[in-house]
Protein backbone atom coordinates (compact mmCIF):
# COMPACT_ATOMS: atom_id res chain seq x y z
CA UNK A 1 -13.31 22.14 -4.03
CA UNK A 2 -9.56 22.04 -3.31
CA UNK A 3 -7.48 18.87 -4.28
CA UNK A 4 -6.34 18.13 -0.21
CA UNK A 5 -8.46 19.75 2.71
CA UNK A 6 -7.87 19.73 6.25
CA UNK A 7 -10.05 17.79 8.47
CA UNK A 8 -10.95 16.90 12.26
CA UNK A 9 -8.99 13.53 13.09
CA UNK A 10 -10.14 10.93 15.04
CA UNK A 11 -7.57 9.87 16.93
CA UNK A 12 -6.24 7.96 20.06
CA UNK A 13 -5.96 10.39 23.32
CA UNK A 14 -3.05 11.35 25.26
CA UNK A 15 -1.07 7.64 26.21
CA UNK A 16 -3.34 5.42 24.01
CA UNK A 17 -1.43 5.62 20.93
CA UNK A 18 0.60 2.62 21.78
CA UNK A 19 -2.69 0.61 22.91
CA UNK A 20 -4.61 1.76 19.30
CA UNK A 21 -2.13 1.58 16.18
CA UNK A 22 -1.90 -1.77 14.52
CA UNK A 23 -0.54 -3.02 11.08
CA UNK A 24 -2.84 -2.44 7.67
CA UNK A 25 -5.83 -4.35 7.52
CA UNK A 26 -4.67 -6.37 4.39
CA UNK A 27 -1.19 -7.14 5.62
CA UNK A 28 -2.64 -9.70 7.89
CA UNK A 29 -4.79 -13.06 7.58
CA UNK A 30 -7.69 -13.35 10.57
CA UNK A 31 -5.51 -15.83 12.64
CA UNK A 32 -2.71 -13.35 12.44
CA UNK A 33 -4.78 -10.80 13.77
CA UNK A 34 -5.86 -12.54 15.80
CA UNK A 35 -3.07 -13.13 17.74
CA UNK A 36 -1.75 -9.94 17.54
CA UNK A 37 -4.53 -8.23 19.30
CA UNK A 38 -5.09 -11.14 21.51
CA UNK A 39 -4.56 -9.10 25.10
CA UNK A 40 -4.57 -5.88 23.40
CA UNK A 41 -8.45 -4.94 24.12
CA UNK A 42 -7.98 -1.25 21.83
CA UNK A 43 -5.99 -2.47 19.38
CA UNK A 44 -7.14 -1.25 15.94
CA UNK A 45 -7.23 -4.67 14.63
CA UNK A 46 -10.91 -5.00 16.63
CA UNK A 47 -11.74 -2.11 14.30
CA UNK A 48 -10.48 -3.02 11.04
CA UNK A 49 -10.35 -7.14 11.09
CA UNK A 50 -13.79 -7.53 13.42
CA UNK A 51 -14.07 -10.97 12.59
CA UNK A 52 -11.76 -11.91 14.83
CA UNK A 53 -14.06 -11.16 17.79
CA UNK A 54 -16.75 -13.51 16.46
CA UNK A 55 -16.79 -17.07 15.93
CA UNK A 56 -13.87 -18.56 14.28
CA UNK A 57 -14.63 -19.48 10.58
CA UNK A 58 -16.76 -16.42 9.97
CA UNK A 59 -17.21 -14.79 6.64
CA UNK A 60 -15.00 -11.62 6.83
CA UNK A 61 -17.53 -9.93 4.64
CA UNK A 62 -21.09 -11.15 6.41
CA UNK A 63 -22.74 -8.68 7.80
CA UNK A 64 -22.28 -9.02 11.16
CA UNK A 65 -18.68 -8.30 10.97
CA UNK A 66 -18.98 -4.94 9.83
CA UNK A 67 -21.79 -4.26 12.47
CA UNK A 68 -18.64 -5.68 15.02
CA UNK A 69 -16.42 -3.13 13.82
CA UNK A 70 -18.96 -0.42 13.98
CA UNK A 71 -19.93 -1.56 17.68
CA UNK A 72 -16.02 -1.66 18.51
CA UNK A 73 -15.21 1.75 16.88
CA UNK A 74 -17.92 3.21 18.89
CA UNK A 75 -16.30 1.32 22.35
CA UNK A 76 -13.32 3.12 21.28
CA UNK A 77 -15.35 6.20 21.34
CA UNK A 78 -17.52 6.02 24.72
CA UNK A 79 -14.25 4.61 26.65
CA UNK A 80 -12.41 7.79 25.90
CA UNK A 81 -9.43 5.77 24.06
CA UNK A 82 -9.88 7.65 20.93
CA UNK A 83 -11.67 11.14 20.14
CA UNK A 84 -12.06 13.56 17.63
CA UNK A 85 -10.44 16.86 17.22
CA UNK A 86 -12.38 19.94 17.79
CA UNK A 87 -10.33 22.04 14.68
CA UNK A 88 -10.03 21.12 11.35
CA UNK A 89 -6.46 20.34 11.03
CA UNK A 90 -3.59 18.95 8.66
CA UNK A 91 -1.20 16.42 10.52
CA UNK A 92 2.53 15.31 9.93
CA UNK A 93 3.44 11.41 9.58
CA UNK A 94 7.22 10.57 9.70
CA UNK A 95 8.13 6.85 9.39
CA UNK A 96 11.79 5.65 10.44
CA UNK A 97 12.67 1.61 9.77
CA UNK A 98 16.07 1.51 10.19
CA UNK A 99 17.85 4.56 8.57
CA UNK A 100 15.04 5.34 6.23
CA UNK A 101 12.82 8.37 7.16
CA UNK A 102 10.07 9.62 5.36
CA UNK A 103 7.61 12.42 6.22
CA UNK A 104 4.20 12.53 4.62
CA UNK A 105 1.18 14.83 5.11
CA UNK A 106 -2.33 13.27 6.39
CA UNK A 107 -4.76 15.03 4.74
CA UNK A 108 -8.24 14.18 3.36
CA UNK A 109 -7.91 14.69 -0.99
CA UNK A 110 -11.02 15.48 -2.85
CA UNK A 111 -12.75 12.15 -4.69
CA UNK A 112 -13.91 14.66 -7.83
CA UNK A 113 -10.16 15.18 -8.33
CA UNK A 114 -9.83 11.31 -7.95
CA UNK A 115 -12.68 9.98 -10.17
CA UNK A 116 -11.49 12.22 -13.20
CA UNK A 117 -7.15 10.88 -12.54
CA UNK A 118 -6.11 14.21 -11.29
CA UNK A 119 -5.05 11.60 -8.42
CA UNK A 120 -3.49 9.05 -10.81
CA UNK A 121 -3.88 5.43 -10.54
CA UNK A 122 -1.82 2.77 -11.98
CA UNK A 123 -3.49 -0.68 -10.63
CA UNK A 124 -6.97 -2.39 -11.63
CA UNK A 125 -9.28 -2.97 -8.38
CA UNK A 126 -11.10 -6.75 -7.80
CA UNK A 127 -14.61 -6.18 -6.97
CA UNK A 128 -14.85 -8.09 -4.01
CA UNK A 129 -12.03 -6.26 -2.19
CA UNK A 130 -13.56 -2.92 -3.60
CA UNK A 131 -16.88 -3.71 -2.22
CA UNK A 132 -15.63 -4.72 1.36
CA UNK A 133 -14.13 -1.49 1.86
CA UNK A 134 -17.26 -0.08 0.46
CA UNK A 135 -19.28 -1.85 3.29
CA UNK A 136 -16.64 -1.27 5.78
CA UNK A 137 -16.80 2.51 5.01
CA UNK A 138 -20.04 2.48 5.29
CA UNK A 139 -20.49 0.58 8.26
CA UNK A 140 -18.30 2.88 10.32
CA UNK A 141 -18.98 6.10 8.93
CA UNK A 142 -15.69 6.40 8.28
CA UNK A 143 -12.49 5.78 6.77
CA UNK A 144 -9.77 4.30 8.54
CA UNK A 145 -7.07 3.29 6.42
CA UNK A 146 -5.44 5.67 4.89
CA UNK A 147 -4.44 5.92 1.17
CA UNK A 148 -1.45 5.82 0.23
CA UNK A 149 -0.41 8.97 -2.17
CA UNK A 150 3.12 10.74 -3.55
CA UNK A 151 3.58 13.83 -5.18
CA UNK A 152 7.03 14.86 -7.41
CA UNK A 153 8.73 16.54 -4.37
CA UNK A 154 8.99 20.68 -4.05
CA UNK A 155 11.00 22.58 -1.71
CA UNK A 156 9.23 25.09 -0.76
CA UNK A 157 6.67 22.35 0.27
CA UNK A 158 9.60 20.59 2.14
CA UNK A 159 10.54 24.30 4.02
CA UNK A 160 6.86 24.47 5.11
CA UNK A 161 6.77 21.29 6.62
CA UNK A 162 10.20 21.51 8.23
CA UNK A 163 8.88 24.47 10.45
CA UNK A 164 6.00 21.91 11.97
CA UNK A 165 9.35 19.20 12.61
CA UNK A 166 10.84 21.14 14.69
CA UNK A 167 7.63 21.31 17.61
CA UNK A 168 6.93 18.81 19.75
CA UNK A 169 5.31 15.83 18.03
CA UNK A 170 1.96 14.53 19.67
CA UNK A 171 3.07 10.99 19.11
CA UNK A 172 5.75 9.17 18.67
CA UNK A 173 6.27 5.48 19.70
CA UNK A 174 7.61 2.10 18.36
CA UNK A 175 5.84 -0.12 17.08
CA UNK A 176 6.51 -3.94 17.75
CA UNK A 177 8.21 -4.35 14.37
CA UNK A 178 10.68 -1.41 15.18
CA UNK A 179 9.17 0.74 12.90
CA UNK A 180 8.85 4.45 14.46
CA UNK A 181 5.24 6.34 14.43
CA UNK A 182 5.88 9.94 14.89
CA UNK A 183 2.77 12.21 14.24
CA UNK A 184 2.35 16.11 14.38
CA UNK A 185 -1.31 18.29 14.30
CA UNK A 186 -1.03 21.20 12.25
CA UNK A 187 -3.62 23.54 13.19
CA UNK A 188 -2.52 26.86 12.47
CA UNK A 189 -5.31 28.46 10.23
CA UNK A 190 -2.04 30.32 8.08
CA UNK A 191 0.10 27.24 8.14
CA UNK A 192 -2.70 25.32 7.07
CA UNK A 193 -4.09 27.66 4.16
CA UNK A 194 -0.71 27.97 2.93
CA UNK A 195 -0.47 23.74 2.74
CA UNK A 196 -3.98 23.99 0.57
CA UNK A 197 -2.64 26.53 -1.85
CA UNK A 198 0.90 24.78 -2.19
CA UNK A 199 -1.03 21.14 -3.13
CA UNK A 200 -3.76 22.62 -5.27
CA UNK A 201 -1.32 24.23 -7.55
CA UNK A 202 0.36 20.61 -8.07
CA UNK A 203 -0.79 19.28 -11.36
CA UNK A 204 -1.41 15.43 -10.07
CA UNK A 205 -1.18 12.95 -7.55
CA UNK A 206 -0.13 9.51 -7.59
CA UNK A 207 -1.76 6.86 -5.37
CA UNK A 208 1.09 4.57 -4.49
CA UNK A 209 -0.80 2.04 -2.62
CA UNK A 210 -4.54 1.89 -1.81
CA UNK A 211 -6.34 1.34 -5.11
CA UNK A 212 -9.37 -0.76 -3.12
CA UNK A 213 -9.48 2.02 -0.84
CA UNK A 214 -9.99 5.23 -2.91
CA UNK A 215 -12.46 3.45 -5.54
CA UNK A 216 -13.91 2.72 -2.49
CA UNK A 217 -14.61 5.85 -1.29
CA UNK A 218 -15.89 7.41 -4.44
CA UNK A 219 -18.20 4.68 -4.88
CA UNK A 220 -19.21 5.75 -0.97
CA UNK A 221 -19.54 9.49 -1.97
CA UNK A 222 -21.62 8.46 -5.14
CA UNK A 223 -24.15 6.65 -3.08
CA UNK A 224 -24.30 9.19 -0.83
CA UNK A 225 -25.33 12.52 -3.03
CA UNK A 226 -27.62 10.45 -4.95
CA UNK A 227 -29.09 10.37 -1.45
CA UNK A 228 -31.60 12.59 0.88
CA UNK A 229 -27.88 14.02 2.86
CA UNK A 230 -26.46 14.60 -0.61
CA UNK A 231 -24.95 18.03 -0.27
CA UNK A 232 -21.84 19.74 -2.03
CA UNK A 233 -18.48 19.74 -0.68
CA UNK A 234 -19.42 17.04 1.81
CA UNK A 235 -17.46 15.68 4.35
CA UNK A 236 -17.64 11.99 2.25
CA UNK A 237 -16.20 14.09 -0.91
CA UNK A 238 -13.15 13.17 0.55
CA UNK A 239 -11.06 10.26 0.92
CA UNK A 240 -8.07 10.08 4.04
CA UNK A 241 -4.63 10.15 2.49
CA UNK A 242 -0.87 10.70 3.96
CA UNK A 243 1.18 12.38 1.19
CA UNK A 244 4.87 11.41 0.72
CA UNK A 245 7.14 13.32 -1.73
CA UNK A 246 8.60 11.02 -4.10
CA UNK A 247 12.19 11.64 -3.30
CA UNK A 248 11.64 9.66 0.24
CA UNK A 249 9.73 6.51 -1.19
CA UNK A 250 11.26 3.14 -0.37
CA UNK A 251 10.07 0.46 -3.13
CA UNK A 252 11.48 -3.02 -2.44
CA UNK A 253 11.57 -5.79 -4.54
CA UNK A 254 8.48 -7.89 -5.01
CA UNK A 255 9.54 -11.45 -6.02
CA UNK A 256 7.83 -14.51 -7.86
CA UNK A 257 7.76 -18.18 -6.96
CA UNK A 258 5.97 -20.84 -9.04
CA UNK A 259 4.77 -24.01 -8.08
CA UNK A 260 6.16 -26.52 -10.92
CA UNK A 261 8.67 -26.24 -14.34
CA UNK A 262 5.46 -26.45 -16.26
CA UNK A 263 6.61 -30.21 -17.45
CA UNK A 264 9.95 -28.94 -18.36
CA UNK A 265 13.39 -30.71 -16.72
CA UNK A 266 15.91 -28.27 -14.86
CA UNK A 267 18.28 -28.61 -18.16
CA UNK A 268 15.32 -28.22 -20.38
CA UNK A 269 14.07 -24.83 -18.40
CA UNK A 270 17.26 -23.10 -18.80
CA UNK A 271 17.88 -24.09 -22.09
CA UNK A 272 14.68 -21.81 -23.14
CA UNK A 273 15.41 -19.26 -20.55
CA UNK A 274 19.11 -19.07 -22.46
CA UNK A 275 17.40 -17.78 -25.80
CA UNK A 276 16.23 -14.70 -24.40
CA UNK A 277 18.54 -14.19 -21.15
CA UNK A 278 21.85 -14.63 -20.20
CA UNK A 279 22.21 -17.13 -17.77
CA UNK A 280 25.02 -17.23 -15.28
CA UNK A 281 25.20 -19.74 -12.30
CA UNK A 282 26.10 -17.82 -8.88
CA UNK A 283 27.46 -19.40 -5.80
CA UNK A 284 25.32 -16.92 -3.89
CA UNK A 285 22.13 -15.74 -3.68
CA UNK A 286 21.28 -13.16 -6.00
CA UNK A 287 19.81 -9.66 -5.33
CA UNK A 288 19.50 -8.23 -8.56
CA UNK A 289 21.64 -4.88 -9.21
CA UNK A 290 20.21 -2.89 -11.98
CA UNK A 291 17.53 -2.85 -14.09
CA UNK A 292 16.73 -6.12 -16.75
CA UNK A 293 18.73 -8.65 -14.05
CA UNK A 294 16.86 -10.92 -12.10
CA UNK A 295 17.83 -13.61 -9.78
CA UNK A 296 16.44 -17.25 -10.43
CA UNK A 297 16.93 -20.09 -7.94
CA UNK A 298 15.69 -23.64 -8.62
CA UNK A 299 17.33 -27.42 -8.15
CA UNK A 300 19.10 -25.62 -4.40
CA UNK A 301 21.43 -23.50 -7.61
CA UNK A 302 21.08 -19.34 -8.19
CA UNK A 303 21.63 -18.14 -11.59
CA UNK A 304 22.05 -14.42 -12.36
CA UNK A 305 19.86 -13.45 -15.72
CA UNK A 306 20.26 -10.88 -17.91
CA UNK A 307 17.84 -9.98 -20.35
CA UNK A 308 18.78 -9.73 -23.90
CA UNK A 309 18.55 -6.24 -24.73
CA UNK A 310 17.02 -6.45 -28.00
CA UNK A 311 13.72 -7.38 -25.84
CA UNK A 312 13.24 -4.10 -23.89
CA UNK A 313 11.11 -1.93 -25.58
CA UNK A 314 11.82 1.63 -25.40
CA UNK A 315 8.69 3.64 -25.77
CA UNK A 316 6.13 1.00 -23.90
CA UNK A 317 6.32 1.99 -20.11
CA UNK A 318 4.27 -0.44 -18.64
CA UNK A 319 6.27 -3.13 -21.19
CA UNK A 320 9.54 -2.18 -20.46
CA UNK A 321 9.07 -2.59 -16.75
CA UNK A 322 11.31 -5.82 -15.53
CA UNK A 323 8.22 -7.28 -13.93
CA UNK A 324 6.60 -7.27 -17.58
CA UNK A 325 9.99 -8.70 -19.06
CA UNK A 326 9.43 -11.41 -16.61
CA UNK A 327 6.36 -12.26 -17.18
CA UNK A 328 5.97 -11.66 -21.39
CA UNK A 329 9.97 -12.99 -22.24
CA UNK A 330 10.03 -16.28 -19.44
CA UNK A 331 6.93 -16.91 -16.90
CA UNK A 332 4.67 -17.23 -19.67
CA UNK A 333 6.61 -18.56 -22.60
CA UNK A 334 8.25 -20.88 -20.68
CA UNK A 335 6.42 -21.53 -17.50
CA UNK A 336 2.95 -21.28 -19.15
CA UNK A 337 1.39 -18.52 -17.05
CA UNK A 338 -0.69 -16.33 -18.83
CA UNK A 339 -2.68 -14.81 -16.39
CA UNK A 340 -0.79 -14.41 -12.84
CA UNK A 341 -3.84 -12.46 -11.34
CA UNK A 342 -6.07 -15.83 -11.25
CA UNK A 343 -3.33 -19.00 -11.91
CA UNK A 344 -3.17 -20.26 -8.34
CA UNK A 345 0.67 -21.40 -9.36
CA UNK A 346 2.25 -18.11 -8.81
CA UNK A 347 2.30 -16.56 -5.76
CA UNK A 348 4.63 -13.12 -4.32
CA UNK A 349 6.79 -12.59 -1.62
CA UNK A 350 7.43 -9.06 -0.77
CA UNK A 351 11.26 -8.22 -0.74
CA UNK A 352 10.67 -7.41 3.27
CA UNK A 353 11.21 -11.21 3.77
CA UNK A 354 14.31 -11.14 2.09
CA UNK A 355 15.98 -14.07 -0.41
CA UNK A 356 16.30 -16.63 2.31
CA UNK A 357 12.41 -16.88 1.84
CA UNK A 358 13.13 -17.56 -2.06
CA UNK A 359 15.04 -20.16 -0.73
CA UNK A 360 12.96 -21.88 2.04
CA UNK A 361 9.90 -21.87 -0.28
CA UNK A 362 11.66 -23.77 -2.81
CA UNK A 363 13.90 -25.86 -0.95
CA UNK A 364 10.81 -26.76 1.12
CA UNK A 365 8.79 -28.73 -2.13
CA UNK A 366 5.86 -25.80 -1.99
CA UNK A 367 7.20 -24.42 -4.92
CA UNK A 368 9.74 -25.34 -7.81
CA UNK A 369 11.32 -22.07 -8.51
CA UNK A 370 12.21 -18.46 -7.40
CA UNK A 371 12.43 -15.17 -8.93
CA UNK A 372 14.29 -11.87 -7.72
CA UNK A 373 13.78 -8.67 -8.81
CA UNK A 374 15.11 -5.23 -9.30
CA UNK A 375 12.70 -3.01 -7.73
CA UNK A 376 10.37 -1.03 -9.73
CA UNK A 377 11.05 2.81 -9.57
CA UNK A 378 8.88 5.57 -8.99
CA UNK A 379 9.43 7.17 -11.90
CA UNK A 380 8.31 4.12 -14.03
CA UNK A 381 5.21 3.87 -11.72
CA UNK A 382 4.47 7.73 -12.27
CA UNK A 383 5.34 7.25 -15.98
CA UNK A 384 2.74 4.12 -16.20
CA UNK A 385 0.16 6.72 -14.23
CA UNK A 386 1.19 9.55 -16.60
CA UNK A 387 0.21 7.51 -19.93
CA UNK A 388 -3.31 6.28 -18.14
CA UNK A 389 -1.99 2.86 -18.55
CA UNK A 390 -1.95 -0.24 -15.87
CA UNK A 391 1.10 -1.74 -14.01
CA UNK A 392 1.62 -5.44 -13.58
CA UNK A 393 -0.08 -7.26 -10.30
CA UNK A 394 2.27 -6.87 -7.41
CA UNK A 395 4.40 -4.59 -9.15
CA UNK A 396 5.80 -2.74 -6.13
CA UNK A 397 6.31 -2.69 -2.45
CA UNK A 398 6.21 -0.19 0.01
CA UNK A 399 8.15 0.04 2.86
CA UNK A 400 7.31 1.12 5.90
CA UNK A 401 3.78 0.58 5.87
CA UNK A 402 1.28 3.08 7.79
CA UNK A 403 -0.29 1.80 10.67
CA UNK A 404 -3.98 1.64 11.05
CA UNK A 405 -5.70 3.69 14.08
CA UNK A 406 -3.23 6.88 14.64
CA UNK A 407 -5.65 9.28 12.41
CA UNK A 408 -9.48 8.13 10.87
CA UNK A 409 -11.72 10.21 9.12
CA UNK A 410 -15.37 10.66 10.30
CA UNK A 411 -18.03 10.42 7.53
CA UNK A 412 -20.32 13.72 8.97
């Protein structure tokens, strides 16, 4: 069993691309997807939020909604708007927002490698997430949203692909948020062995974003051999992944706001932040430039912090990270939030929505203060992955996000 195999892609035919692709399931609520697929009869989102083709105020787990998105995937089917390769094949994924480009390889990756961290994972799961992409998996027969996965970049991988950049892409649209879907098949039995051999002879994997997903899928494959179809090598021994190198990752900032000063006064708050930050007021907003600052906007003021650097520890990488200074040196201590995975006052706001978000969530009464932070890197989430050790909730964020719908994976 290889670490990434080829596979034959479900995918939208020739001109439905545009009609199909839709954002990541968990990137929108039901009303949102709602009205995004509303006059869009094969967009994904019947697929991969099917509640939003029954009855308003159904459970998104009952049932009957992953029976819908069965019953839709297979309209997809019969109607000709999406259909499954006849060759087992790798495919090429390039993203553009803006100036960025990345390039990743969609591939299926083996769950064995997975379930013993040969494919590294740096986040815990919540079991009622992991078990609706269980049932969704299940449901379908397949897996249609791909994991997220990077790999410490190599050249020679980089010349290999470059010779598959230069055909004609199969796809390659834009998407309603301006993001740019460009996909490639790579069929070519030598191009293709030589992708295998270059990926099984890297020592890991690191799963960026998609932690519901891949648990998910090894749970799948577990319930499955211990089955009458059990069988080795299987096509549910797999799990659908695009690959980016690391060196073409964007990570944005992923920023905090909190819902009250925990009893404290404005003066009061920064008197306590001031014994283990330095605290500077800014007449703008602040986007933190480095490591250990952070922007903090309360009373309709920004102040620029600065952690005191006798806090960082050196050796601790999940500790040193500035979203665990945050949280151990000033949301808890001083804000009284020990737990930001269940206290319902925190909540995050992906750097995507920029400062002015910081800003109208405060200024608005929802919430009493702001947070900016330096993005994490991807060598502190690879180190945190290296040492078998857990990051912070909402640690990082990617962007651009995959879309849903150009490539699935059929469970044979």
């Amino acid at each position: 069993m290889t670490l990434i195999r080829p596979f034959k892609g479900l995918r939208p035919t020739s001109g439905h691309a545009d009609d199909v692709i839709a954002p990541p399931y968990d990137v929108l609520n039901t009303a949102e997807a709602r009205a995004r697929a509303n006059g869009r009869p094969w967009s994904f989102l019947h697929i991969s939020k099917p509640e939003i083709d029954l009855p308003e105020g159904t459970d998104p787990y009952a049932d009957e909604v992953y029976a819908k998105g069965k019953e839709n995937l297979d309209k997809q089917v019969s109607a000709g708007i999406l259909e499954r390769d006849k060759e087992e094949s790798y495919y090429l994924y390039q993203l553009q927002m803006g100036e960025h480009v990345q390039t990743g390889l969609v591939a299926i990756a083996s769950v064995a490698d997975y379930d013993v961290n040969r494919i590294k994972k740096h986040e815990f799961t919540r079991p009622q997430k992991e078990d609706d992409r269980v049932n969704q998996i299940d449901a379908l027969n397949a897996q249609t949203g791909p994991v997220f996965l990077t790999y410490k970049n190599s050249p020679e991988v980089d010349v290999l692909l470059e010779t598959v950049l230069s055909t004609k892409p199969d796809v390659d649209i834009t998407a309603d948020d301006n993001i740019r879907h460009t996909l490639w098949s790579v069929a070519d039995k030598s191009v293709v062995s030589k992708i295998t051999e270059m990926f099984d002879s890297m020592e890991s994997l690191y799963i960026a974003d998609g932690h519901h997903r891949s648990a998910a899928a090894s749970r799948v494959a577990s319930m499955r051999k211990s089955g009458t179809e059990g069988q080795k090598d299987a096509s549910y021994d797999y799990f659908l992944t695009v690959i980016f190198p690391d060196n073409q990752m964007k990570i944005l900032d992923y920023n905090r706001v909190i819902k009250d000063l925990n009893g404290l006064s404005v003066d009061e708050l920064i008197k306590q932040v001031s014994e283990r930050f330095d605290v500077t007021e800014s007449a703008e907003a602040v986007r933190p430039d480095g490591a250990g600052i952070y922007g903090m906007y309360l009373d309709k003021r920004w102040y620029r912090l600065k952690i005191k650097s006798s806090l960082i520890p050196v050796n601790d990488p999940v500790a040193r990270l500035d979203v665990s200074l945050l949280a151990n040196e000033l949301i808890e201590p001083v804000l009284g939030i020990s737990d930001p995975r269940r206290d319902h006052r925190i909540d995050f706001v992906g750097g995507i929505r920029g400062l002015a978000e910081l800003e109208k969530r405060v200024n608005s009464g929802e919430m009493a203060i702001a947070f900016s932070l330096f993005p994490t890197s991807l060598a502190d989430l690879m180190a945190v992955a290296d040492a078998n050790e857990v990051m912070p909730p909402k640690s990082t964020w990617f962007e651009p996000k995959l879309a849903d719908g150009l490539v699935s994976h059929v469970l044979d």
